[in-house]
Protein backbone atom coordinates (compact mmCIF):
# COMPACT_ATOMS: atom_id res chain seq x y z
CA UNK A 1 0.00 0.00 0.00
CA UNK A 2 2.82 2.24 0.87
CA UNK A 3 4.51 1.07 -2.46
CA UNK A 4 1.70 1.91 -4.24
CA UNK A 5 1.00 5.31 -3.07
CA UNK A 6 4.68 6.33 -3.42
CA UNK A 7 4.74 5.08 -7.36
CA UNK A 8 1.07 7.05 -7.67
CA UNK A 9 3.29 10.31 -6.17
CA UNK A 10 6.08 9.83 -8.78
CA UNK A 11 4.08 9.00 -11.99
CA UNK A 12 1.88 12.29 -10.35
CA UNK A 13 5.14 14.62 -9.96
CA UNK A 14 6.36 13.14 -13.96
CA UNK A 15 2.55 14.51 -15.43
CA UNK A 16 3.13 17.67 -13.78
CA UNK A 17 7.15 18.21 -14.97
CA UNK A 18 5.66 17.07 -18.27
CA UNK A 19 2.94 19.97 -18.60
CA UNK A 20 5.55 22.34 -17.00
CA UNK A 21 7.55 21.66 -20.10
CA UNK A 22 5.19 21.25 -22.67
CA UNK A 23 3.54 24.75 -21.55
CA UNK A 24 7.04 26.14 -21.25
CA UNK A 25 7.94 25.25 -25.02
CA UNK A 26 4.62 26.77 -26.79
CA UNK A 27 5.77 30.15 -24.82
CA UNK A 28 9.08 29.66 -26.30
CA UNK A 29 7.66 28.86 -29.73
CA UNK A 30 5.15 32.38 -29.53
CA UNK A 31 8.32 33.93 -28.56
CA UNK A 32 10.08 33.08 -31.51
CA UNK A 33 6.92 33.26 -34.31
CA UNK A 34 6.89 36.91 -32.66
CA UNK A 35 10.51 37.81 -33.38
CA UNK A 36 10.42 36.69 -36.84
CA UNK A 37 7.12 37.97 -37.99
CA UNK A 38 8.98 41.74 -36.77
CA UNK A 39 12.00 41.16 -39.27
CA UNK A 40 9.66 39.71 -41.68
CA UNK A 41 8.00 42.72 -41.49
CA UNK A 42 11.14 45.12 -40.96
CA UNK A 43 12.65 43.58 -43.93
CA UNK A 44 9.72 44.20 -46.12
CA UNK A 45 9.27 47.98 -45.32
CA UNK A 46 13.20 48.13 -46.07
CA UNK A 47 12.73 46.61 -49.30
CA UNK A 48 9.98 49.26 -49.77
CA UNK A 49 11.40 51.67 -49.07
CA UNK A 50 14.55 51.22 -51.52
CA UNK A 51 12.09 50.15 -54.07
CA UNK A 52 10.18 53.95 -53.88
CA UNK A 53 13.99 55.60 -53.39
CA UNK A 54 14.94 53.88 -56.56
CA UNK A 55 12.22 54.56 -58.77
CA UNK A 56 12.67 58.19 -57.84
CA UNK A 57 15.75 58.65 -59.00
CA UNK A 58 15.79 60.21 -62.58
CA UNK A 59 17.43 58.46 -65.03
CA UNK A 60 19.35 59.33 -68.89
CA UNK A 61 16.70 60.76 -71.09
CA UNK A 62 16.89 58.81 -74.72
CA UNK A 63 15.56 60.84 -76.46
CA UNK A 64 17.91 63.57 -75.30
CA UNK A 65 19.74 65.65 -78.28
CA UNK A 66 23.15 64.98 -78.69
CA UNK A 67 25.70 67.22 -77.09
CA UNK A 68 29.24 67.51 -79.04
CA UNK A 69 32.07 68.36 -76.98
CA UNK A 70 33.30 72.13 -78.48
CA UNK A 71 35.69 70.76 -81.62
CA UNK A 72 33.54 67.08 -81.86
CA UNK A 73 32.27 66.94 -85.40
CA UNK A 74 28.64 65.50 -84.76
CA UNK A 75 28.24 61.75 -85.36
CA UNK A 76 25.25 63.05 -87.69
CA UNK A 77 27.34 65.35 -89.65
CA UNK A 78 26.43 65.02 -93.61
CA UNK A 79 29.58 64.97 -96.50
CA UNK A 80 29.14 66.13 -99.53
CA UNK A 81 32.03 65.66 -102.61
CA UNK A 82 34.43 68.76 -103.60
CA UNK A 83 36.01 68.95 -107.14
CA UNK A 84 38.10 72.58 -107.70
CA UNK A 85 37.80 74.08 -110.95
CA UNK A 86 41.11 72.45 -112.42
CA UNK A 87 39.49 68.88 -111.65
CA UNK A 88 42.83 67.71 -110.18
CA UNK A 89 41.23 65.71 -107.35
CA UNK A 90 37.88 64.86 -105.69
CA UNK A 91 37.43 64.49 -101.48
CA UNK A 92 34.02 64.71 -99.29
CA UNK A 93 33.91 67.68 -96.53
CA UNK A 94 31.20 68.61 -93.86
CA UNK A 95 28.03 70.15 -95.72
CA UNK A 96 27.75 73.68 -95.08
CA UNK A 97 30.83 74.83 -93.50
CA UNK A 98 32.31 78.05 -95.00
CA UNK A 99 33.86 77.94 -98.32
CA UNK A 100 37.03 80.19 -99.75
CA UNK A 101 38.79 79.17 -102.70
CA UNK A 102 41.85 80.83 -104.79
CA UNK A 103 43.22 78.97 -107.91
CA UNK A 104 44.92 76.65 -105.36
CA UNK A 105 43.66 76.46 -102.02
CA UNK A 106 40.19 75.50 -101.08
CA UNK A 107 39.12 76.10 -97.32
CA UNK A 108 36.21 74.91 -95.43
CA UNK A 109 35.87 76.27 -92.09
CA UNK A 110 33.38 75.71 -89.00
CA UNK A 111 34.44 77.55 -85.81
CA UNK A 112 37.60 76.42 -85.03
CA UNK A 113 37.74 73.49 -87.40
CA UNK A 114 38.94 73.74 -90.70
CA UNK A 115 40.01 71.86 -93.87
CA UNK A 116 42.60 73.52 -95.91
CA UNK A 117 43.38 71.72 -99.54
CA UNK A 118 46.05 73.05 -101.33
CA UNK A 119 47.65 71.55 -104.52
CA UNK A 120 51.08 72.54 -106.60
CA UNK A 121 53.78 71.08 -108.53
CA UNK A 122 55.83 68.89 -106.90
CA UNK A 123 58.62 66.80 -108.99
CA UNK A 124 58.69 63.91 -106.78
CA UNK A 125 56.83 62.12 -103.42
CA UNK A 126 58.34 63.64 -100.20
CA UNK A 127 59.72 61.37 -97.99
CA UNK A 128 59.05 61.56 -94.07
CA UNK A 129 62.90 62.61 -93.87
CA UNK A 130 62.58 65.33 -96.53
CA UNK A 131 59.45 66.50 -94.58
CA UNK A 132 61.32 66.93 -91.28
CA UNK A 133 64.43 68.64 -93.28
CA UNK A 134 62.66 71.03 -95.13
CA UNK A 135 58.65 71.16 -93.92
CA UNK A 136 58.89 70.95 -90.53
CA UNK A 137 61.32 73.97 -90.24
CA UNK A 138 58.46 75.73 -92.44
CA UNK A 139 56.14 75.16 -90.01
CA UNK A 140 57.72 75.80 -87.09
CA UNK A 141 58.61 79.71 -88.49
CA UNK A 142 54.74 80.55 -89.57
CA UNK A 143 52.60 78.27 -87.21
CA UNK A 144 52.37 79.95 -83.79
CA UNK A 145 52.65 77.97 -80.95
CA UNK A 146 54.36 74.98 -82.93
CA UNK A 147 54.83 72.04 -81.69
CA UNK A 148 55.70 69.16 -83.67
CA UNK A 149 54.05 65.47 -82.94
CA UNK A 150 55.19 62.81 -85.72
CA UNK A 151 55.99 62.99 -89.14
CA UNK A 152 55.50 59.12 -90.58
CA UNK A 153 53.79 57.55 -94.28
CA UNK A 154 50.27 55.77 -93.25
CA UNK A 155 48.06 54.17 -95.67
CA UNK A 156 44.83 55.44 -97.44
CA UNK A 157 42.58 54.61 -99.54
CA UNK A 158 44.58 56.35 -102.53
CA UNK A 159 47.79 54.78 -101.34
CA UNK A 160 50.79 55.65 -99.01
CA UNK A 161 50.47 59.36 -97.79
CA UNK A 162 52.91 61.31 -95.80
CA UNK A 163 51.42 62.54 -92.45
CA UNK A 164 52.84 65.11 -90.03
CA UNK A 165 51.11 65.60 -86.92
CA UNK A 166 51.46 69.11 -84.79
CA UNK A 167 49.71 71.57 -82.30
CA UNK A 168 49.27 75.01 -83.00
CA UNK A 169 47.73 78.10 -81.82
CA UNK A 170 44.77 79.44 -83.71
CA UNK A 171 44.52 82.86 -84.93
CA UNK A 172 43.02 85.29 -82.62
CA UNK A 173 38.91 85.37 -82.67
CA UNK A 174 37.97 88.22 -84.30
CA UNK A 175 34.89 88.60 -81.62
CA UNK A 176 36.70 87.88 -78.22
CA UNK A 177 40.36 87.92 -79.55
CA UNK A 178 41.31 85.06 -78.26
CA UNK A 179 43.03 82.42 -79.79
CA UNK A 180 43.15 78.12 -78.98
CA UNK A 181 45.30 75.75 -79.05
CA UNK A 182 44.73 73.35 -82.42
CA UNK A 183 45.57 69.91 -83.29
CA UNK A 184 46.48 69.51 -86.35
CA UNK A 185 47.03 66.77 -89.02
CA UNK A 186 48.74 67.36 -92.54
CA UNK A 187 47.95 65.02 -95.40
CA UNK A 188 50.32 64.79 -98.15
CA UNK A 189 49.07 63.01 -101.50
CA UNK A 190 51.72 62.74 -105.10
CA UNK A 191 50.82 61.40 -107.90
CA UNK A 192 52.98 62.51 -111.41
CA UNK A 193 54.34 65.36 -110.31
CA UNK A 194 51.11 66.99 -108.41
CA UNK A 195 50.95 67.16 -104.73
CA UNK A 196 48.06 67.87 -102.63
CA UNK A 197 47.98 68.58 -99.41
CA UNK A 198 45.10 68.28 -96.94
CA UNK A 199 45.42 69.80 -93.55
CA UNK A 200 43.12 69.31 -91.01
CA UNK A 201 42.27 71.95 -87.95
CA UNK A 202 40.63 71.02 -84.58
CA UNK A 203 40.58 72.40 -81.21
CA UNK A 204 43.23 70.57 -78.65
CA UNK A 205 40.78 67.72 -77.20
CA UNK A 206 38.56 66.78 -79.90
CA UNK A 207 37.60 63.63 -81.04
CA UNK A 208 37.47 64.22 -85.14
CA UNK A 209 39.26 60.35 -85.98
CA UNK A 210 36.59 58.89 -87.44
CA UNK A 211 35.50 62.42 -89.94
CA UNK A 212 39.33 63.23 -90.21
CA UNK A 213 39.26 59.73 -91.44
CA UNK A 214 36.46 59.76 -93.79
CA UNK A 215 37.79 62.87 -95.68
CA UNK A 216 41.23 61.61 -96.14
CA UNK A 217 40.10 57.99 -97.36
CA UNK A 218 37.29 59.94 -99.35
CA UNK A 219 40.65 61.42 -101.78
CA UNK A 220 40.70 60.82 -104.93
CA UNK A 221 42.86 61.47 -108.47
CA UNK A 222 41.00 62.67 -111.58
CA UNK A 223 41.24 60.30 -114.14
């Protein structure tokens, strides 16, 4: 009987401990549902929030006109062919920039960029080491501001050419008087005794490769 009562106590005290724990883990469990449900919800009005901040922040307008650096021929930029009177040669240039021409000079000018063609009689192709002997001392006397880059033979479409590459100082505005500094790039073409020269003008800076490039493989001789 005393057994029996003491084994009733223990399995009593066990139900008890048991309930103690089981209630003791759903408070735990509330606890925890609680805690995440808050950064559930934390993390959602974040990811709001960065969603509104993004979508307010302006973006590139496409359909934005394009801006040319001062110098940059725009990408846009129509040629048209020149042939002087004496049909020596042919070459495209920018549609309507300013045109002077003499019997052997043509110019085409657009602020500070220009294209100056000039042809004469030459008795034979200038090397790059005739250039620097005898051009380059030229230029250095009437260009102000000289200052010499390369003088080397590249290849167009009309065949080897002799290229000397300087910087320069323009002439003075005749608004603001003020002058720039140019880059400048000096095309030399020979073909039975002619030579034709086309030198190209830009401010320091600009990025003319691809037009400067088009005009000088655009040369060709009259037949």
């Amino acid at each position: 009987m005393h057994r029996r009562a003491l084994v009733l106590l223990t399995f009593g005290a066990l139900l008890v401990a048991t309930a103690c724990g089981s209630s003791g883990s759903k408070h735990s469990t509330g606890s925890t549902a609680t805690a995440t449900a808050g950064a559930t919800s934390s993390r959602q009005s974040s990811a709001r929030t960065s969603t509104t901040a993004a979508s307010s922040t302006p973006g590139p307008n496409p359909n934005a006109p394009e801006v040319s650096p001062a110098g940059d021929i725009p990408d846009n930029q129509v040629f048209v062919r020149y042939t002087p009177r004496a049909p020596v040669y042919s070459v495209v240039v920018p549609e309507g920039w300013a045109r002077t021409e003499t019997r052997a000079v043509a110019t085409f000018t657009n602020d500070f960029n220009t294209i100056r063609i000039e042809s004469n009689s030459t008795p034979a192709a200038i090397t790059a080491a005739d250039a620097r002997a005898t051009e380059v001392p030229e230029l250095r006397r009437n260009a102000p501001g000289f200052n010499l880059g390369n003088v080397n033979v590249v290849q167009r479409s009309a065949g080897p050419v002799l290229l000397i590459t300087y910087q320069a100082n323009s002439p003075a505005d005749a608004v603001t008087g003020k002058s720039v500094v140019l880059d400048v790039e000096r095309y030399e073409y020979w073909r039975n005794g002619t030579r034709v020269a086309i030198t190209l003008f830009a401010p320091h800076g600009s990025d003319n490769v691809d037009p400067w490039r088009k005009v000088t493989d655009s040369f060709a001789w009259s037949a």
